[in-house]
PDB file of N, CA and C in Angstrom:
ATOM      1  N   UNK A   1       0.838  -1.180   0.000  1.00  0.00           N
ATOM      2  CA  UNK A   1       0.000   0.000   0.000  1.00  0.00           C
ATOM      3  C   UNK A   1       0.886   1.248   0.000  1.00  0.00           C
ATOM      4  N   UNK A   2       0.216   2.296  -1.003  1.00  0.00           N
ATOM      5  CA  UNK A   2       1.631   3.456  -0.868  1.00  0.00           C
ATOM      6  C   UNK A   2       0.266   4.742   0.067  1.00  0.00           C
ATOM      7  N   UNK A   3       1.177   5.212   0.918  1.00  0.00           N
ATOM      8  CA  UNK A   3       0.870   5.931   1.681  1.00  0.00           C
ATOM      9  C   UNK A   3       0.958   7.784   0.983  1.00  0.00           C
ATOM     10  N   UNK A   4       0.713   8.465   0.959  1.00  0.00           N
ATOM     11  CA  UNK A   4       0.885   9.965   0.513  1.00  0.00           C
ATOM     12  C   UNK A   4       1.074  11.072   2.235  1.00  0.00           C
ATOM     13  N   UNK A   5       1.916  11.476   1.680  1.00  0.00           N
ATOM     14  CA  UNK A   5       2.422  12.593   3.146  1.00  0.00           C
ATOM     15  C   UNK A   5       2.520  14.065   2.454  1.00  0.00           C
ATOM     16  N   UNK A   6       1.515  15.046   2.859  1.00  0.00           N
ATOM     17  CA  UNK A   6       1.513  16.179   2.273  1.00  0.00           C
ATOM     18  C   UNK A   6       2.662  17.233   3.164  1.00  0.00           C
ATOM     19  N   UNK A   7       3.475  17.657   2.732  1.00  0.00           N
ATOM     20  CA  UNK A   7       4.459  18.217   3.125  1.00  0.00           C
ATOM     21  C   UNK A   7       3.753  19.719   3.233  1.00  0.00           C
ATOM     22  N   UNK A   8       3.873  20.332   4.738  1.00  0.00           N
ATOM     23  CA  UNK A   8       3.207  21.777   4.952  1.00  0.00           C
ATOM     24  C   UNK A   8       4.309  22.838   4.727  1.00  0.00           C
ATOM     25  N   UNK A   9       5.389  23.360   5.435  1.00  0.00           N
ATOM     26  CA  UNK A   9       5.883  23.795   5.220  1.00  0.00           C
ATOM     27  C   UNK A   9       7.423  23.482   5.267  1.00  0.00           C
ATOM     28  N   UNK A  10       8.350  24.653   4.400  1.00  0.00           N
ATOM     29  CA  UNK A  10       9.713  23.939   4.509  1.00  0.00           C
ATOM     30  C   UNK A  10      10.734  25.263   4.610  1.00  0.00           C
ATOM     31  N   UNK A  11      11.726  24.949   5.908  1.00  0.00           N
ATOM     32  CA  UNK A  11      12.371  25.826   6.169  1.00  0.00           C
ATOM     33  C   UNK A  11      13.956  25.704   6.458  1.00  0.00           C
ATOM     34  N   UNK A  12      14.816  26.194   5.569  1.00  0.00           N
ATOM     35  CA  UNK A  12      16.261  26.059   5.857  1.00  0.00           C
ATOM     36  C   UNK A  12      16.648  26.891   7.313  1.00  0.00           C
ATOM     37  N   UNK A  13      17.587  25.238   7.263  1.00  0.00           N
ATOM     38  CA  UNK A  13      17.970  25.488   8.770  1.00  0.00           C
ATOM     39  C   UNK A  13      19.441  25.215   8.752  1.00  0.00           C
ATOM     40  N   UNK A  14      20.167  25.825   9.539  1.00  0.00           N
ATOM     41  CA  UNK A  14      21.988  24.915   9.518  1.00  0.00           C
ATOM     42  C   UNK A  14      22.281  24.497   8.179  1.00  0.00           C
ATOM     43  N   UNK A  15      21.915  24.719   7.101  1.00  0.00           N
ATOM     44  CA  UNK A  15      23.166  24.352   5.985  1.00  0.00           C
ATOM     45  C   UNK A  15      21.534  23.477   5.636  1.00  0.00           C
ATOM     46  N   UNK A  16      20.170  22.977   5.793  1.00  0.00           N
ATOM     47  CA  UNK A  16      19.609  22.014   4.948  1.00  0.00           C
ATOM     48  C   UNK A  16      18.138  22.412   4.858  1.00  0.00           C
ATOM     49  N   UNK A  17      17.393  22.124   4.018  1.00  0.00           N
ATOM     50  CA  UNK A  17      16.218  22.941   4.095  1.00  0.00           C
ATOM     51  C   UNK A  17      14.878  21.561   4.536  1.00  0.00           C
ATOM     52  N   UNK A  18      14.616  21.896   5.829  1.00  0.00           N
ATOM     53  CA  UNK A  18      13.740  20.998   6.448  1.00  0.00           C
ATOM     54  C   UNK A  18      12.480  21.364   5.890  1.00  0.00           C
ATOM     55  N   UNK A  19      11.817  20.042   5.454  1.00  0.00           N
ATOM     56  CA  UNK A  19      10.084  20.102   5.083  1.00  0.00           C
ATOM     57  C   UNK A  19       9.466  18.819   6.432  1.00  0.00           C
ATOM     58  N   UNK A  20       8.617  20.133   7.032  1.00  0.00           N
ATOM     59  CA  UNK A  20       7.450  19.520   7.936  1.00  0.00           C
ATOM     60  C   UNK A  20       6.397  18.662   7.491  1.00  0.00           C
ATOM     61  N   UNK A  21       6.053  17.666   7.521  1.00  0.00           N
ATOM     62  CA  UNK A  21       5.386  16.897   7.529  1.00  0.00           C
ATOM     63  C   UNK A  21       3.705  17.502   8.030  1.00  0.00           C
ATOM     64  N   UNK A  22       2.595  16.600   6.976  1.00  0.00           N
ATOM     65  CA  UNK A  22       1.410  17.765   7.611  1.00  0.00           C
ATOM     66  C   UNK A  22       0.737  16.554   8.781  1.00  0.00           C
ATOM     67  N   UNK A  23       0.992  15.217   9.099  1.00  0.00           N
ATOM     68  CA  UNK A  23       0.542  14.178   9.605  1.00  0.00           C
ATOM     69  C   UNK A  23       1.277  13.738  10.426  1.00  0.00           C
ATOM     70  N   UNK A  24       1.230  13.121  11.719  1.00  0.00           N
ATOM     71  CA  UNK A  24       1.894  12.046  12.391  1.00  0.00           C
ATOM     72  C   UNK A  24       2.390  11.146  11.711  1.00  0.00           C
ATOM     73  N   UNK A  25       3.684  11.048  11.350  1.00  0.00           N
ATOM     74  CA  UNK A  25       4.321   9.845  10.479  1.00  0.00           C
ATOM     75  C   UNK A  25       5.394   9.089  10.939  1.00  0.00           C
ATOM     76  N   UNK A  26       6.138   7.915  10.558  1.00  0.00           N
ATOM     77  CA  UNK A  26       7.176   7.178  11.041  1.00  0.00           C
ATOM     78  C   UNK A  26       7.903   7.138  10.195  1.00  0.00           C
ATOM     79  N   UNK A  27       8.949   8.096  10.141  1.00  0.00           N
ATOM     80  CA  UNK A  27      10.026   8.431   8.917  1.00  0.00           C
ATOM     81  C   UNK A  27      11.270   7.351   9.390  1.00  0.00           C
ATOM     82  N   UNK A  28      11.317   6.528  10.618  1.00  0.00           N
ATOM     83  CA  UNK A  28      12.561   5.563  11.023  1.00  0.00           C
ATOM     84  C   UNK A  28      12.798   4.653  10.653  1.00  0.00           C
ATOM     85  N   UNK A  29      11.917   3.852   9.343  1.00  0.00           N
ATOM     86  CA  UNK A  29      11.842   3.059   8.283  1.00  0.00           C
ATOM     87  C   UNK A  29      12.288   3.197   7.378  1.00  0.00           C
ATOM     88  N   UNK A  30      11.762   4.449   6.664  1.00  0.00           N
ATOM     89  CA  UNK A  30      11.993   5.204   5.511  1.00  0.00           C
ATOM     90  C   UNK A  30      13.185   5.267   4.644  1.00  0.00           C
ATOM     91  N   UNK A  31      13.536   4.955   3.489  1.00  0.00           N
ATOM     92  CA  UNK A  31      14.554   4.938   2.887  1.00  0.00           C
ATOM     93  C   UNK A  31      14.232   5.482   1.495  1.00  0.00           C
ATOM     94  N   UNK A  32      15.107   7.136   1.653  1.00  0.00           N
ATOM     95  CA  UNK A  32      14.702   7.558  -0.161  1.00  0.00           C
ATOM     96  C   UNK A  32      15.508   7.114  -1.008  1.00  0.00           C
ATOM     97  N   UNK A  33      14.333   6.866  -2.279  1.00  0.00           N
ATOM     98  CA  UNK A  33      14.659   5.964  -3.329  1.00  0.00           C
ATOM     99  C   UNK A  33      15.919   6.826  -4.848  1.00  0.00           C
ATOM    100  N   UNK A  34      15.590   8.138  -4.534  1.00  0.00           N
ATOM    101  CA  UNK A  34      16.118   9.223  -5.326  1.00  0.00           C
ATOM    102  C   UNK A  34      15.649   9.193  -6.207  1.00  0.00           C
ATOM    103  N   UNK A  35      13.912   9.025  -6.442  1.00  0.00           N
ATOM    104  CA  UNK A  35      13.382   8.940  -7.629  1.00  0.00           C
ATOM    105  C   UNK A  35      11.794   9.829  -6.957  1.00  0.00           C
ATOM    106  N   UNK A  36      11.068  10.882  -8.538  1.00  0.00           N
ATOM    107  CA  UNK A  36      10.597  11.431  -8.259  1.00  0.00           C
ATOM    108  C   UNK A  36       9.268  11.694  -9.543  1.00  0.00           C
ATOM    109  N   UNK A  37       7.952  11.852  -8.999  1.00  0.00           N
ATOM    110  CA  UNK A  37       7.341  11.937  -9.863  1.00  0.00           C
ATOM    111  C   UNK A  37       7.061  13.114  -9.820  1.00  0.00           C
ATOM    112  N   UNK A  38       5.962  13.503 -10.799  1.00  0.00           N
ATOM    113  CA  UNK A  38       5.371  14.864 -10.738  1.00  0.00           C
ATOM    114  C   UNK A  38       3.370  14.875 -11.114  1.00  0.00           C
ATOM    115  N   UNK A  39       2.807  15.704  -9.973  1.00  0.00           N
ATOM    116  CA  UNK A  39       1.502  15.502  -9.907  1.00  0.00           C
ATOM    117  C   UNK A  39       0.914  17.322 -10.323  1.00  0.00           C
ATOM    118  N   UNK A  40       1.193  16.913 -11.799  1.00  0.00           N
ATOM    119  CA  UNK A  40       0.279  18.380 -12.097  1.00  0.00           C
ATOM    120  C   UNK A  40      -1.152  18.822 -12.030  1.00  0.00           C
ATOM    121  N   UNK A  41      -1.728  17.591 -11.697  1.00  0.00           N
ATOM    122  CA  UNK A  41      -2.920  18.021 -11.158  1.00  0.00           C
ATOM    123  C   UNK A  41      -3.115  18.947 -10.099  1.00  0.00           C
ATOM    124  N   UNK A  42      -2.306  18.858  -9.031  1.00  0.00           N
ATOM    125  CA  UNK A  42      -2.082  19.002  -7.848  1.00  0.00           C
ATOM    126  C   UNK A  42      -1.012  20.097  -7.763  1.00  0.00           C
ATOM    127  N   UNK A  43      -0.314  20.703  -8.860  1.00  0.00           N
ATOM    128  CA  UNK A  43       0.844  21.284  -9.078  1.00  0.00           C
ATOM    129  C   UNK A  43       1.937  20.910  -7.588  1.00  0.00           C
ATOM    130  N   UNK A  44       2.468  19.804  -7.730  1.00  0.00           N
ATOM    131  CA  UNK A  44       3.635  19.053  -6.869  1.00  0.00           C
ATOM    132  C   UNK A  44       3.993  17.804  -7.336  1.00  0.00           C
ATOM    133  N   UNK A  45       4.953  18.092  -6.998  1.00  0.00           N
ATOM    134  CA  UNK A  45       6.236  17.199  -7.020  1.00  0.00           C
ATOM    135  C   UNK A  45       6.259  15.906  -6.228  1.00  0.00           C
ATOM    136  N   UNK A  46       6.232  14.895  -6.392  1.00  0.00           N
ATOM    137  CA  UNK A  46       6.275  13.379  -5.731  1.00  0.00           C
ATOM    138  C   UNK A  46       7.462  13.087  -5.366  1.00  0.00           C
ATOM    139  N   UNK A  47       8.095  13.424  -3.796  1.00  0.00           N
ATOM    140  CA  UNK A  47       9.069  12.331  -3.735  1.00  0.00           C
ATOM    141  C   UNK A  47       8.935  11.023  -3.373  1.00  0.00           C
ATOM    142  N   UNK A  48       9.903   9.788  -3.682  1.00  0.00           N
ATOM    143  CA  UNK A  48       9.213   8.583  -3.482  1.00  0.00           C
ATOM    144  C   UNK A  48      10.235   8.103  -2.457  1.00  0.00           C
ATOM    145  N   UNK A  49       9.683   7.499  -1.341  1.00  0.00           N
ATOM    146  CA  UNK A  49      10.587   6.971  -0.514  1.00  0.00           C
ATOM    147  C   UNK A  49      10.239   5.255   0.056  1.00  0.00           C
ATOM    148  N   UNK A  50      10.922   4.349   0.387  1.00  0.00           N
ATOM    149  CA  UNK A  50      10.504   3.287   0.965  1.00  0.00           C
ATOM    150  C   UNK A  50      10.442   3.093   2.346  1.00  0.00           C
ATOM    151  N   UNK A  51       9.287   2.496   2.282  1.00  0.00           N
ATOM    152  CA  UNK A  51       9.040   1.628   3.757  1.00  0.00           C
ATOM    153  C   UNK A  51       8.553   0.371   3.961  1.00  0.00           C
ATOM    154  N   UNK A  52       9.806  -0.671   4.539  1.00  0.00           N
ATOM    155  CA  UNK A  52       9.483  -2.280   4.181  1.00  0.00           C
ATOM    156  C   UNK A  52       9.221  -2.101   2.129  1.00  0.00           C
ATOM    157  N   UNK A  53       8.220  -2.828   2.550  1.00  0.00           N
ATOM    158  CA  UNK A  53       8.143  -3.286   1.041  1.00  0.00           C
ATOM    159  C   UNK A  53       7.027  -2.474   0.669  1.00  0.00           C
ATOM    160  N   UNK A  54       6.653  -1.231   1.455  1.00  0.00           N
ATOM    161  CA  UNK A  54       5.692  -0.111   0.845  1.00  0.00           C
ATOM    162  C   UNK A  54       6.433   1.198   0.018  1.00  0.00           C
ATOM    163  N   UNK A  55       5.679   1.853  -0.382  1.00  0.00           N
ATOM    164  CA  UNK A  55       5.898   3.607  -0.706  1.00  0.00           C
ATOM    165  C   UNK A  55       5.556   4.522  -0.268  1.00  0.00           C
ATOM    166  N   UNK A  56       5.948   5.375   0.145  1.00  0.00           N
ATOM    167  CA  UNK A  56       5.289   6.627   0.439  1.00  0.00           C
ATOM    168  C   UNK A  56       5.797   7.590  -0.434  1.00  0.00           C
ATOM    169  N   UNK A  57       4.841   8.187  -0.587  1.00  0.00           N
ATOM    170  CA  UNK A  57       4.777   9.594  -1.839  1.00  0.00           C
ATOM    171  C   UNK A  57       4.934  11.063  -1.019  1.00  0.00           C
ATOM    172  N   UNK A  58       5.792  11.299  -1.041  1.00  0.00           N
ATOM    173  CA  UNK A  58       5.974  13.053  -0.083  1.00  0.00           C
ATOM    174  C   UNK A  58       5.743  13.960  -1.021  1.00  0.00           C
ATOM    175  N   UNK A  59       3.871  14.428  -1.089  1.00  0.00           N
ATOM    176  CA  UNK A  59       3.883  15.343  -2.151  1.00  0.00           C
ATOM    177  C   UNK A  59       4.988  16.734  -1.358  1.00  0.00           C
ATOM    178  N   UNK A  60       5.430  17.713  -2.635  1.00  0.00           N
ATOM    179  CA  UNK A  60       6.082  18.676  -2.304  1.00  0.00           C
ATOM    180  C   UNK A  60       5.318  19.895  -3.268  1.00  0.00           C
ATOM    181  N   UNK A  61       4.669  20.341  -2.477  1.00  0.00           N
ATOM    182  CA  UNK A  61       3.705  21.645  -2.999  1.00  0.00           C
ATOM    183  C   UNK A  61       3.989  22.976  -3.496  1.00  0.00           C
ATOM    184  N   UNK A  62       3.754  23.337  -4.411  1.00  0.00           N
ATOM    185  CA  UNK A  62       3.949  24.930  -5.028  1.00  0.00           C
ATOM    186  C   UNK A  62       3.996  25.695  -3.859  1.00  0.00           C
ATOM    187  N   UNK A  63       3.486  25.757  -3.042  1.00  0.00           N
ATOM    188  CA  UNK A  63       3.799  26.589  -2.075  1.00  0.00           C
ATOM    189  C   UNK A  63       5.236  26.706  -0.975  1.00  0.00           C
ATOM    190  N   UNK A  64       5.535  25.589  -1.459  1.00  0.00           N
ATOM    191  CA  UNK A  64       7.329  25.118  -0.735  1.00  0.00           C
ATOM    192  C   UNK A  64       8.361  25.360  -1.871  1.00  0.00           C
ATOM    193  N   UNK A  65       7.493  25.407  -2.934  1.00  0.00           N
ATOM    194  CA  UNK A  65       9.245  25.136  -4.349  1.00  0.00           C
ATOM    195  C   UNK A  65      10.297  26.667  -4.120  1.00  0.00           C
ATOM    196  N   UNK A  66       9.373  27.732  -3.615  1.00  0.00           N
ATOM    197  CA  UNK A  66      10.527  28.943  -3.759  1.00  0.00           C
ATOM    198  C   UNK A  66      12.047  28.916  -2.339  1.00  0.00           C
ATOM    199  N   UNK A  67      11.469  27.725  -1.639  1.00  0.00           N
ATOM    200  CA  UNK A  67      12.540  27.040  -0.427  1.00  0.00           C
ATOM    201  C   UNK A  67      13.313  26.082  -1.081  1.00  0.00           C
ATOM    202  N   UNK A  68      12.553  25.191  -1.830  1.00  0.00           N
ATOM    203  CA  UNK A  68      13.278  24.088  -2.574  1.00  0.00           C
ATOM    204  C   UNK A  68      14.236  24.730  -3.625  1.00  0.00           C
ATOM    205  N   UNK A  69      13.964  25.654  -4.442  1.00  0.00           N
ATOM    206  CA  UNK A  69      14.187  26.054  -5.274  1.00  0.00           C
ATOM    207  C   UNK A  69      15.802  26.429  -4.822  1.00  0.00           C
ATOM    208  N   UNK A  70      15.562  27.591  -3.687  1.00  0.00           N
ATOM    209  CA  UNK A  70      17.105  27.974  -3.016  1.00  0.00           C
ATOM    210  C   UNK A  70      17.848  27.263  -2.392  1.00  0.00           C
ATOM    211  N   UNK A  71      17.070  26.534  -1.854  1.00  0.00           N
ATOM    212  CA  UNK A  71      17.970  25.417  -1.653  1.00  0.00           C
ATOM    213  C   UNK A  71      19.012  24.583  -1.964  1.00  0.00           C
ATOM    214  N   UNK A  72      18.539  23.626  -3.302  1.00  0.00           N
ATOM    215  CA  UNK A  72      19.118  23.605  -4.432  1.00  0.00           C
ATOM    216  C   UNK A  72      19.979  24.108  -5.269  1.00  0.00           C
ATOM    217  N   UNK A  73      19.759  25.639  -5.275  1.00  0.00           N
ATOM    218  CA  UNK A  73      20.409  26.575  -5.647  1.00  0.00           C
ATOM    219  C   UNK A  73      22.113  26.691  -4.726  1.00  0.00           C
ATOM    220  N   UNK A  74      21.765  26.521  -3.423  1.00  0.00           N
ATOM    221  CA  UNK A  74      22.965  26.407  -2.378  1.00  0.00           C
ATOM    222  C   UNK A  74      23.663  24.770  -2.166  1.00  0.00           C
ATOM    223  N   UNK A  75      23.041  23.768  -2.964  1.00  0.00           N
ATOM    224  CA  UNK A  75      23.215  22.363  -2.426  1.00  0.00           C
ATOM    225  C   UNK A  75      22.788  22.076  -1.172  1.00  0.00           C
ATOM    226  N   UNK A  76      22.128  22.402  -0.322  1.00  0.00           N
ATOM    227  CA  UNK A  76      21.693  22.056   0.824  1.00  0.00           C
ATOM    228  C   UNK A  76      21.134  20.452   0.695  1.00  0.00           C
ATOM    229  N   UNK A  77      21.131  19.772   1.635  1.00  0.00           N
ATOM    230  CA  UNK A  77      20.541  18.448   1.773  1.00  0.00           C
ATOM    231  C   UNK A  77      18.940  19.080   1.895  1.00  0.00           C
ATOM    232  N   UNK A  78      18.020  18.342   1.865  1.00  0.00           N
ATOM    233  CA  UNK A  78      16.747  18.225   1.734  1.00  0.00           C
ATOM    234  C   UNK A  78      16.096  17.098   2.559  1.00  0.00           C
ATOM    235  N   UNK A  79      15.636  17.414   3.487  1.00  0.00           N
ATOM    236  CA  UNK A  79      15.190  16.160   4.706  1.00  0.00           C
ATOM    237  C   UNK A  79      12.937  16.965   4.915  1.00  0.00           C
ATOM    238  N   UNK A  80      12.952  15.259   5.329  1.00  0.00           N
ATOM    239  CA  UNK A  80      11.590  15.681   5.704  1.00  0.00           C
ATOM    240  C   UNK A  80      11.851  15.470   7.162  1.00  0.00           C
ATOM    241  N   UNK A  81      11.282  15.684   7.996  1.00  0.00           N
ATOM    242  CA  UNK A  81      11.200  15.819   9.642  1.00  0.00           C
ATOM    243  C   UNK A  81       9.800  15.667  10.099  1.00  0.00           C
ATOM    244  N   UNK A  82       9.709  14.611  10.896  1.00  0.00           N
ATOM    245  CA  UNK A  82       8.457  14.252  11.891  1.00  0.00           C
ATOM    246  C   UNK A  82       8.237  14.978  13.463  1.00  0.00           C
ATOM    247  N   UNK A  83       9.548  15.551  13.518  1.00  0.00           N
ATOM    248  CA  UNK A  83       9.548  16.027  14.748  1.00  0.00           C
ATOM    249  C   UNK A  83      10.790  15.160  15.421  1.00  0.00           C
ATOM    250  N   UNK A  84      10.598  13.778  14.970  1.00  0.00           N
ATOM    251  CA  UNK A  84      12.002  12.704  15.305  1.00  0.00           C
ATOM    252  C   UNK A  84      12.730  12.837  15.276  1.00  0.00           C
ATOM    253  N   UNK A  85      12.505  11.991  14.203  1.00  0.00           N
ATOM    254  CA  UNK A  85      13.211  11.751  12.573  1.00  0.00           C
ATOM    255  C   UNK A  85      13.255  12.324  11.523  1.00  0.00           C
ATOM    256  N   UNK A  86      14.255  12.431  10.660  1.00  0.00           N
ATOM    257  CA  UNK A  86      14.344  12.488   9.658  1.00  0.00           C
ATOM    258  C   UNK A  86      14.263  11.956   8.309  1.00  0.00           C
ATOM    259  N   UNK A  87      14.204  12.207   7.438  1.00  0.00           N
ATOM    260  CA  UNK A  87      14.589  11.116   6.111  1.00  0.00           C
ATOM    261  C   UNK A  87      15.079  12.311   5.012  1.00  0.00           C
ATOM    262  N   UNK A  88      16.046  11.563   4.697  1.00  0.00           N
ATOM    263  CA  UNK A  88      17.204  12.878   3.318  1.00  0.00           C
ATOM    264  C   UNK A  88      16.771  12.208   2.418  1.00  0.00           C
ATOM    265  N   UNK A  89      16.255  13.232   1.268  1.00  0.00           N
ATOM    266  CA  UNK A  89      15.999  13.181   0.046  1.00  0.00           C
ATOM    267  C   UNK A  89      16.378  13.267  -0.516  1.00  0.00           C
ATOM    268  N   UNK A  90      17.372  11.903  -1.055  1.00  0.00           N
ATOM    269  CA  UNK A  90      18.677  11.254  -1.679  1.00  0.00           C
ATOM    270  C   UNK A  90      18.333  11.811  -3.367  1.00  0.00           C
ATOM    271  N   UNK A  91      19.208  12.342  -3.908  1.00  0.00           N
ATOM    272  CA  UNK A  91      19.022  12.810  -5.273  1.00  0.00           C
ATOM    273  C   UNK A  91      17.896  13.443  -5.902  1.00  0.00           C
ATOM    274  N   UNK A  92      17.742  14.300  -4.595  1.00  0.00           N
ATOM    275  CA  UNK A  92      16.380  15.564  -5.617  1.00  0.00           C
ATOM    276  C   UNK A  92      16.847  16.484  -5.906  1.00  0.00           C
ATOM    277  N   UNK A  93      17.770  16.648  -6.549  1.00  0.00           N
ATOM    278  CA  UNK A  93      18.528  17.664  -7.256  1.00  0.00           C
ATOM    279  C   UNK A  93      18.921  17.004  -8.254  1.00  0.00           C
ATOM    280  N   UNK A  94      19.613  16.011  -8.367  1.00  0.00           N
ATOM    281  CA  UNK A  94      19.664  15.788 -10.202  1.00  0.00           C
ATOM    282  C   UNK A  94      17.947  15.719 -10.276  1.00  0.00           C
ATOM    283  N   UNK A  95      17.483  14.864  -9.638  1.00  0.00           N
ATOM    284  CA  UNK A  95      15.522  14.497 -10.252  1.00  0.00           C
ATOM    285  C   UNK A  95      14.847  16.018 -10.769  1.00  0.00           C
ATOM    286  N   UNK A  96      15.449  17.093  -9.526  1.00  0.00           N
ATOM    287  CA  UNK A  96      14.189  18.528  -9.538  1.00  0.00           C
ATOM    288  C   UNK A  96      14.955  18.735 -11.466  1.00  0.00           C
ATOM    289  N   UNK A  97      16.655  18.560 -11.266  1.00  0.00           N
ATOM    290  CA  UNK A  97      16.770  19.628 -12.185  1.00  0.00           C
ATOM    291  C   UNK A  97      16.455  19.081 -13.799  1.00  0.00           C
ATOM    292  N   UNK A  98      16.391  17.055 -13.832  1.00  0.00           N
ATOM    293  CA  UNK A  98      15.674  16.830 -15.255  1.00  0.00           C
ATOM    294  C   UNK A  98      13.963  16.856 -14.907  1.00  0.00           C
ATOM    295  N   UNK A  99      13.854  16.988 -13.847  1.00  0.00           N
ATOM    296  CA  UNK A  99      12.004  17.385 -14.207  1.00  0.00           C
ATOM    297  C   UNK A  99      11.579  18.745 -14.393  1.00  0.00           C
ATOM    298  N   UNK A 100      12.075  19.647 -14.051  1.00  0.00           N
ATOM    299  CA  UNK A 100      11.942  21.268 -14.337  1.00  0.00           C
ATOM    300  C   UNK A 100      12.496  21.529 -15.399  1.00  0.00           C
ATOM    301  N   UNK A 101      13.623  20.915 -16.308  1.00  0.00           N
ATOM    302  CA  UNK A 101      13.748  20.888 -17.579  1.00  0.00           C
ATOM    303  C   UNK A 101      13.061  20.031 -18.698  1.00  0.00           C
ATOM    304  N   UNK A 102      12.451  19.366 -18.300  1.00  0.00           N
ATOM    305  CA  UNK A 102      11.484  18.750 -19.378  1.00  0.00           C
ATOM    306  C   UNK A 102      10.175  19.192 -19.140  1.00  0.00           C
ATOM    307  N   UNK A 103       9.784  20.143 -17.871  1.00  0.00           N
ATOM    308  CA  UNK A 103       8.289  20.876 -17.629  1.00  0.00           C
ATOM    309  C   UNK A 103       8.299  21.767 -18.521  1.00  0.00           C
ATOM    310  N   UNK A 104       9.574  23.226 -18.731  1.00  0.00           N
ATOM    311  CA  UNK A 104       9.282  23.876 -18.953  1.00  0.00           C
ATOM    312  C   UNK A 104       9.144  24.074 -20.489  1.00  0.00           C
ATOM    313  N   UNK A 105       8.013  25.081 -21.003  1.00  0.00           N
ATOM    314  CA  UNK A 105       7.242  24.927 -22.569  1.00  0.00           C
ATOM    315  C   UNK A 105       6.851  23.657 -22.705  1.00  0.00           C
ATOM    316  N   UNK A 106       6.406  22.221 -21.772  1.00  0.00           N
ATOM    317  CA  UNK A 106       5.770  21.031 -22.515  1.00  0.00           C
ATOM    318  C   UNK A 106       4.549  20.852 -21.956  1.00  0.00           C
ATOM    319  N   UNK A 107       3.922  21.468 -22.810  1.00  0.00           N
ATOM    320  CA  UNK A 107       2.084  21.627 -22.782  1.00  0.00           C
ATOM    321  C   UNK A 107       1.675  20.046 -22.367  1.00  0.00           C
ATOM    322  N   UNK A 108       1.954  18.887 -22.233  1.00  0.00           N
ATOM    323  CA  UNK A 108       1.858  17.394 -21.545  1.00  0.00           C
ATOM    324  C   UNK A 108       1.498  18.041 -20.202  1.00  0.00           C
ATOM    325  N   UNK A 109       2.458  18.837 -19.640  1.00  0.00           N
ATOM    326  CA  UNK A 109       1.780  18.941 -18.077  1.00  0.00           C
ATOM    327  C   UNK A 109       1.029  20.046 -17.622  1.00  0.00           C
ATOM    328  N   UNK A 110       0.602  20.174 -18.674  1.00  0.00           N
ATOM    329  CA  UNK A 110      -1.037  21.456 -18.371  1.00  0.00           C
ATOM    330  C   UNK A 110       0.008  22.726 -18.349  1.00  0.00           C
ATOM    331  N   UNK A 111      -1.117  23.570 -18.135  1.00  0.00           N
ATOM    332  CA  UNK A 111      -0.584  25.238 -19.137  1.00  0.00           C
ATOM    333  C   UNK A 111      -0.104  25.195 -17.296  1.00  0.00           C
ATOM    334  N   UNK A 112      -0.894  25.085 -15.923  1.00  0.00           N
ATOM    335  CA  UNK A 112      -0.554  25.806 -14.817  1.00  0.00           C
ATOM    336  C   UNK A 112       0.485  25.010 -14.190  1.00  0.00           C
ATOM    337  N   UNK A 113       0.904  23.990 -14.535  1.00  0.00           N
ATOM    338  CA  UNK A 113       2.076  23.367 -14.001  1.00  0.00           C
ATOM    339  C   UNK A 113       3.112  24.037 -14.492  1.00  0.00           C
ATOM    340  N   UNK A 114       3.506  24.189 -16.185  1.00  0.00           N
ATOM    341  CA  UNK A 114       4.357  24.825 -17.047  1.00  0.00           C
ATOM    342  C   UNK A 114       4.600  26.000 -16.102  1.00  0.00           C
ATOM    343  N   UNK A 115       3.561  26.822 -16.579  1.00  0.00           N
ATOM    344  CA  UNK A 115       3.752  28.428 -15.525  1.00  0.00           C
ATOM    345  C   UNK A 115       3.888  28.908 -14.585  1.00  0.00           C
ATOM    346  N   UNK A 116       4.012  27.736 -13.244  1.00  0.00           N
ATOM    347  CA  UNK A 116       4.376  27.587 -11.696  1.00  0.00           C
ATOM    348  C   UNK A 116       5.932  26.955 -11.813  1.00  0.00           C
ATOM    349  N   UNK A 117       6.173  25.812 -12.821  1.00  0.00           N
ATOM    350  CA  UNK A 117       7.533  25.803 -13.141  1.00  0.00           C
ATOM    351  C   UNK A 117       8.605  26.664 -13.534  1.00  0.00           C
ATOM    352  N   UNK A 118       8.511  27.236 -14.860  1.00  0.00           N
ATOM    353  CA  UNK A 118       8.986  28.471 -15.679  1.00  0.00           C
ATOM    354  C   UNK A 118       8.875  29.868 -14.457  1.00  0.00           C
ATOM    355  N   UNK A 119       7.776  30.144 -13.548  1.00  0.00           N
ATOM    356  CA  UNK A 119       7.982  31.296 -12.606  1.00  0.00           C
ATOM    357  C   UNK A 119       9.092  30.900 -11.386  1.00  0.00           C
ATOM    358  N   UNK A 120       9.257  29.405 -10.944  1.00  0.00           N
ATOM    359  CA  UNK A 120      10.022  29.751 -10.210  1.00  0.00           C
ATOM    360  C   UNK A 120      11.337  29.059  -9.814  1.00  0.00           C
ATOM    361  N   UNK A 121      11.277  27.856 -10.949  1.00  0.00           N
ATOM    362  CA  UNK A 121      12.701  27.590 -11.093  1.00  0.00           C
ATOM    363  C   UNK A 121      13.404  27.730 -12.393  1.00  0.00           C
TER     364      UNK A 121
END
């Protein structure tokens, strides 16, 4: 069963830019896969991480990419946080930077994904 964790907000801290978790979760399982989808319905970003022999999907919301964005921009590590634990989001920087280059101008992922992409990375 793959689980979905909506990520609320995300804030660099010490050198890494922490995303809060919007649910009680158990990130001490968790192992990211460094692979990433994208939900333009939803305008966000899917990270995919394992647990046991499940998935969990850490959407990452338009409303976090201008953190992600600088982030990235600085190399910072990228962790989600339960309050615990952690889990580092092993290769979302090569993933952000071939999925924001194949978003931008490709009408496939709707006109408002394109134009939330292209505005802010």
């Amino acid at each position: 069963m793959t689980e979905k964790i909506h990520i609320e907000q995300g804030k660099i801290e010490n050198g890494k830019l922490v995303f809060t978790v919007g649910h009680a979760v158990n990130l001490q399982n968790c192992t990211g896969t460094g692979k990433m989808l994208v939900d333009s319905d939803n305008l966000a970003f899917i990270y995919i991480a394992e647990q046991g022999e499940a998935y969990t999907y850490f959407a990452i919301p338009e409303k976090v990419w201008p953190e992600l964005k600088s982030a990235l921009d600085d190399k910072f590590e990228v962790v989600a946080s339960d309050g615990k634990d952690t889990l580092l989001f092993t290769g979302i920087k090569e993933e952000m930077e071939y999925l924001t280059e194949n978003i931008k101008g490709n009408s496939n992922y709707g006109e408002d994904m394109v134009a939330a992409v292209e505005r802010i990375f």
